[in-house]
Protein backbone atom coordinates (compact mmCIF):
# COMPACT_ATOMS: atom_id res chain seq x y z
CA UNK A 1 104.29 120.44 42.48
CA UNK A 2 102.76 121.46 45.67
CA UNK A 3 103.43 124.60 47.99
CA UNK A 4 104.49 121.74 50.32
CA UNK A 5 107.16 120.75 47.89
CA UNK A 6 108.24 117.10 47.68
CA UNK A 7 105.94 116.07 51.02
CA UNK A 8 102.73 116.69 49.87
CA UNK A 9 102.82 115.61 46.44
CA UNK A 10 99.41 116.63 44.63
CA UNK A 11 99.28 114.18 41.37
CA UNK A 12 99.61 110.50 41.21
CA UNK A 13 103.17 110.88 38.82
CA UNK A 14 105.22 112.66 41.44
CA UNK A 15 103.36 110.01 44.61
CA UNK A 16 104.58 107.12 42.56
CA UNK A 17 107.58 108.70 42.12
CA UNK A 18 108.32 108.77 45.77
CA UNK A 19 108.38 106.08 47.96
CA UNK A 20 107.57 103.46 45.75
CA UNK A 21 103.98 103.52 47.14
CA UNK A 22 104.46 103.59 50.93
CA UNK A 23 102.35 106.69 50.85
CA UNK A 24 99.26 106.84 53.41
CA UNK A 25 96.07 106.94 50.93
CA UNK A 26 94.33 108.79 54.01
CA UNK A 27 96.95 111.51 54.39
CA UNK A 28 98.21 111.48 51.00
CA UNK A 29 101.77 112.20 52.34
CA UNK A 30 104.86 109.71 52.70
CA UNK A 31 104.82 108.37 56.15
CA UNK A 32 108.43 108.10 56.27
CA UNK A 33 108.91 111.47 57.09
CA UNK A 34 107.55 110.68 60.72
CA UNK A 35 109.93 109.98 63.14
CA UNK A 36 109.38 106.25 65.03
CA UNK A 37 107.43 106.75 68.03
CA UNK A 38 110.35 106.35 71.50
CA UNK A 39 109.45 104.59 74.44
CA UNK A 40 106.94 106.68 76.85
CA UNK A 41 108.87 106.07 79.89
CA UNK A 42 112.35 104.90 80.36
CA UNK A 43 113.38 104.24 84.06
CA UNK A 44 116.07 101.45 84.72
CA UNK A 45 114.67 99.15 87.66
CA UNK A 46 115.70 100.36 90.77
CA UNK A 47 116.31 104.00 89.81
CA UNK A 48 114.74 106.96 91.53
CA UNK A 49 111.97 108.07 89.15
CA UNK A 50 111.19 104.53 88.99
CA UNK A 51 109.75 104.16 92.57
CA UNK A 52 108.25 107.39 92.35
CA UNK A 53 106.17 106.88 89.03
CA UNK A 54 105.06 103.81 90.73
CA UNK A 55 103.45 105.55 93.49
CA UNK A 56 102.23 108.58 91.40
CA UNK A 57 100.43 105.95 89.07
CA UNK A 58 98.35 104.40 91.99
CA UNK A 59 97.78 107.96 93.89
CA UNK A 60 94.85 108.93 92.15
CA UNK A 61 92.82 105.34 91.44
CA UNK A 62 93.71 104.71 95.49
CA UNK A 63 92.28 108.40 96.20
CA UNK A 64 89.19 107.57 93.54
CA UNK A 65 88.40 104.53 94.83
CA UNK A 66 88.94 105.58 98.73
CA UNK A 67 85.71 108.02 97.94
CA UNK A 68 83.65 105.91 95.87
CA UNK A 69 83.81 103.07 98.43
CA UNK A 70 82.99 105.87 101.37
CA UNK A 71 80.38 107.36 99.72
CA UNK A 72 78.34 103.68 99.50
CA UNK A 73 79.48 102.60 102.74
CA UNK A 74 78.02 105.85 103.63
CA UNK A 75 74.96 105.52 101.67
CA UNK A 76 73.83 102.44 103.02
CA UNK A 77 74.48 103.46 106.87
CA UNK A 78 72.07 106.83 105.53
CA UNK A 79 69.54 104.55 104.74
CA UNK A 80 69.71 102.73 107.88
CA UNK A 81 69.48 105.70 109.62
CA UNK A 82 66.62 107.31 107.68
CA UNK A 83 64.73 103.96 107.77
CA UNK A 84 64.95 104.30 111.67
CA UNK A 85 64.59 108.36 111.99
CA UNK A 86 61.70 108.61 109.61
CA UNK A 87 59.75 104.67 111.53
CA UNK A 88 60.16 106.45 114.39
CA UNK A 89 58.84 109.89 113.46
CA UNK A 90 55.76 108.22 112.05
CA UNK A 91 56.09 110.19 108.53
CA UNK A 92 54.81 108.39 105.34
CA UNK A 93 54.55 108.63 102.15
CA UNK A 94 56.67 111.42 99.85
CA UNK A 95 58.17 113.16 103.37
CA UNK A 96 59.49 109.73 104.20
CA UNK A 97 60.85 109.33 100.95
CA UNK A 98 62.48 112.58 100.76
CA UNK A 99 63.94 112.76 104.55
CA UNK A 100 65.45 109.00 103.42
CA UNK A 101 66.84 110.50 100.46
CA UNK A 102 68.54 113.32 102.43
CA UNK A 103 69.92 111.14 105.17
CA UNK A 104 71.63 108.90 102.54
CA UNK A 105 72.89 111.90 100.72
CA UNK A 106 74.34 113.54 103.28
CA UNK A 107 75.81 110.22 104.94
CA UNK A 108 77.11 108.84 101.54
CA UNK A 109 79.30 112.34 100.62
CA UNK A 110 80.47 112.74 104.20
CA UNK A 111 81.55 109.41 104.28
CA UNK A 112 83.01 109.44 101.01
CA UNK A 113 84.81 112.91 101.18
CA UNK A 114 86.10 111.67 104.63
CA UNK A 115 87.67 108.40 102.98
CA UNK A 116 89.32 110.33 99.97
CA UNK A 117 91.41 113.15 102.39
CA UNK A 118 92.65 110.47 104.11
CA UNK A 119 93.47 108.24 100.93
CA UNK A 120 94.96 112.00 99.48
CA UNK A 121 97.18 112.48 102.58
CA UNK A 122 98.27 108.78 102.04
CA UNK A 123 99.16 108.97 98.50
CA UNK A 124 101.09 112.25 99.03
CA UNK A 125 103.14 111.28 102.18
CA UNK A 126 103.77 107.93 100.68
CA UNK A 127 104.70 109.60 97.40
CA UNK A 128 106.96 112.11 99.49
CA UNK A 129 108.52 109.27 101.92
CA UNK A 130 109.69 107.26 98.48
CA UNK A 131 111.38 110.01 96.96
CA UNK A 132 113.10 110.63 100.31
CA UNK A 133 114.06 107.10 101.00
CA UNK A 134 114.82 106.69 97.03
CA UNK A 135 113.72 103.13 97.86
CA UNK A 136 110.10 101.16 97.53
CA UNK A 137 109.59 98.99 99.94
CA UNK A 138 106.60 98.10 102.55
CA UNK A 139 108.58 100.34 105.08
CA UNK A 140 106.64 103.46 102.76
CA UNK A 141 103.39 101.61 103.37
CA UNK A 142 103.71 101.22 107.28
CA UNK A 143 105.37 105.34 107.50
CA UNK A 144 102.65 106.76 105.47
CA UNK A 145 99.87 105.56 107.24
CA UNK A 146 101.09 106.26 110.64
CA UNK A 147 101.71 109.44 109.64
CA UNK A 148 98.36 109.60 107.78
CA UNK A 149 96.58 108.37 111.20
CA UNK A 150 98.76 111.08 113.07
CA UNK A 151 98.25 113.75 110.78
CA UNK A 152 94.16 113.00 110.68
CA UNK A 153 93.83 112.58 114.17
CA UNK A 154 95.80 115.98 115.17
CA UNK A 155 93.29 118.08 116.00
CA UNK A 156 92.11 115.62 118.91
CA UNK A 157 94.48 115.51 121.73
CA UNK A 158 97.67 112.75 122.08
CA UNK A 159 95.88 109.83 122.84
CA UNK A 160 93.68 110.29 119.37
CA UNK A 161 96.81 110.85 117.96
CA UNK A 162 98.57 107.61 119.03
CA UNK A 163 95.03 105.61 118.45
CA UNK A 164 95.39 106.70 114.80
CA UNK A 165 99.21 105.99 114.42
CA UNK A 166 97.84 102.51 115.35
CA UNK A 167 94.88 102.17 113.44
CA UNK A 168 97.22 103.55 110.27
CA UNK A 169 99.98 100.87 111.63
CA UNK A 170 97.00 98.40 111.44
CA UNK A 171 95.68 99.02 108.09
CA UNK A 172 98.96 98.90 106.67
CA UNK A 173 100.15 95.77 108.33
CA UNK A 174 96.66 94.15 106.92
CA UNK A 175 97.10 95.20 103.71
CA UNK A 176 100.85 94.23 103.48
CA UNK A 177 99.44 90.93 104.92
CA UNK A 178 97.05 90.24 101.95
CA UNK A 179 99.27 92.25 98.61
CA UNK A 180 102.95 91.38 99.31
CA UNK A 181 104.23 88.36 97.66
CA UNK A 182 107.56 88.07 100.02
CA UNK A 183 105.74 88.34 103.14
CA UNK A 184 105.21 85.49 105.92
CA UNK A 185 102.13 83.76 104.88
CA UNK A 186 102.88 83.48 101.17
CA UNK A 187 106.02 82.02 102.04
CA UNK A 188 104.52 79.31 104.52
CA UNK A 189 101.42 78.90 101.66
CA UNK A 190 104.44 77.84 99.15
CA UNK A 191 106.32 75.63 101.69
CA UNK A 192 103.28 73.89 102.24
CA UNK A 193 102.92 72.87 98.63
């Protein structure tokens, strides 16, 4: 007998004795006395927690992704840039090289940090506005990013403000555009066939 009684059996008498053989050979304990794993999540369809753990799930790959894509965008308008500054400067050679590889660096995590705030305010407010509305629909998608555009754009007077409302309003509208299934041109694309 072991200090662990009849769950950790120590000779092969009292293991066969148990169980029948169901025992783990790695463990050398009955796996039976595990309880079966429950489901992870458990949210009816249309339920609350539902909508928000849908938008909590794509916050951060949206907010990743946001400063990955401004940081090359970035990068390559840095190396435009620091082709032309350093051409027109005349340098050559390993000063070139380096004041190229600053002007990329500096362009590429401006850029990038720039594009993930404003993907992190959208992913919050549009988190925030579902669990307000306790409903997920495109109407998040078009209030978040005005209200992303507004809240960027704050610091710059009201006609900055309303330019970024609109560019948000934009963005959203494209987006809805190409992702949503029940919009207008999917529709007409299905009527067609």
């Amino acid at each position: 007998m072991s200090i662990f009684g009849d769950i950790l059996p120590i000779n092969k008498n009292e293991e066969k004795k148990q169980a029948g053989g169901n025992l783990s050979p790695y463990l050398n304990f009955d796996p039976h006395y595990i309880p079966k794993m429950q489901p992870e999540f458990i949210y009816p369809d249309d339920s609350h927690m539902a909508s928000t753990a849908r938008r909590s799930n794509v916050a951060l790959p949206i907010i990743g992704m946001s400063f990955m894509t401004g940081s090359g965008l970035g990068g390559m308008a840095g190396l435009y840039k620091g082709l032309r500054a350093t051409t027109l400067a005349g340098q050559t050679g390993k000063v070139r090289r380096t004041q190229v590889v600053n002007y990329i660096m500096k362009q590429g995590t401006t850029t990038g940090c720039t594009l993930g705030i404003i993907a992190s305010f959208y992913s919050c407010i549009a988190l925030g506005v579902t669990w307000l509305r306790d409903k997920e629909d495109t109407a998040n998608t078009f209030i978040a990013a005005a209200t992303t555009g507004v809240i960027y754009k704050s610091t710059a007077g009201l006609r900055s403000i309303g330019l970024g409302a609109a560019v948000g309003l934009t963005l959203a509208g494209v987006y809805t555009l190409v992702t949503d299934n029940d919009n207008i041109w999917s529709k007409a694309k299905y009527n067609r066939l």
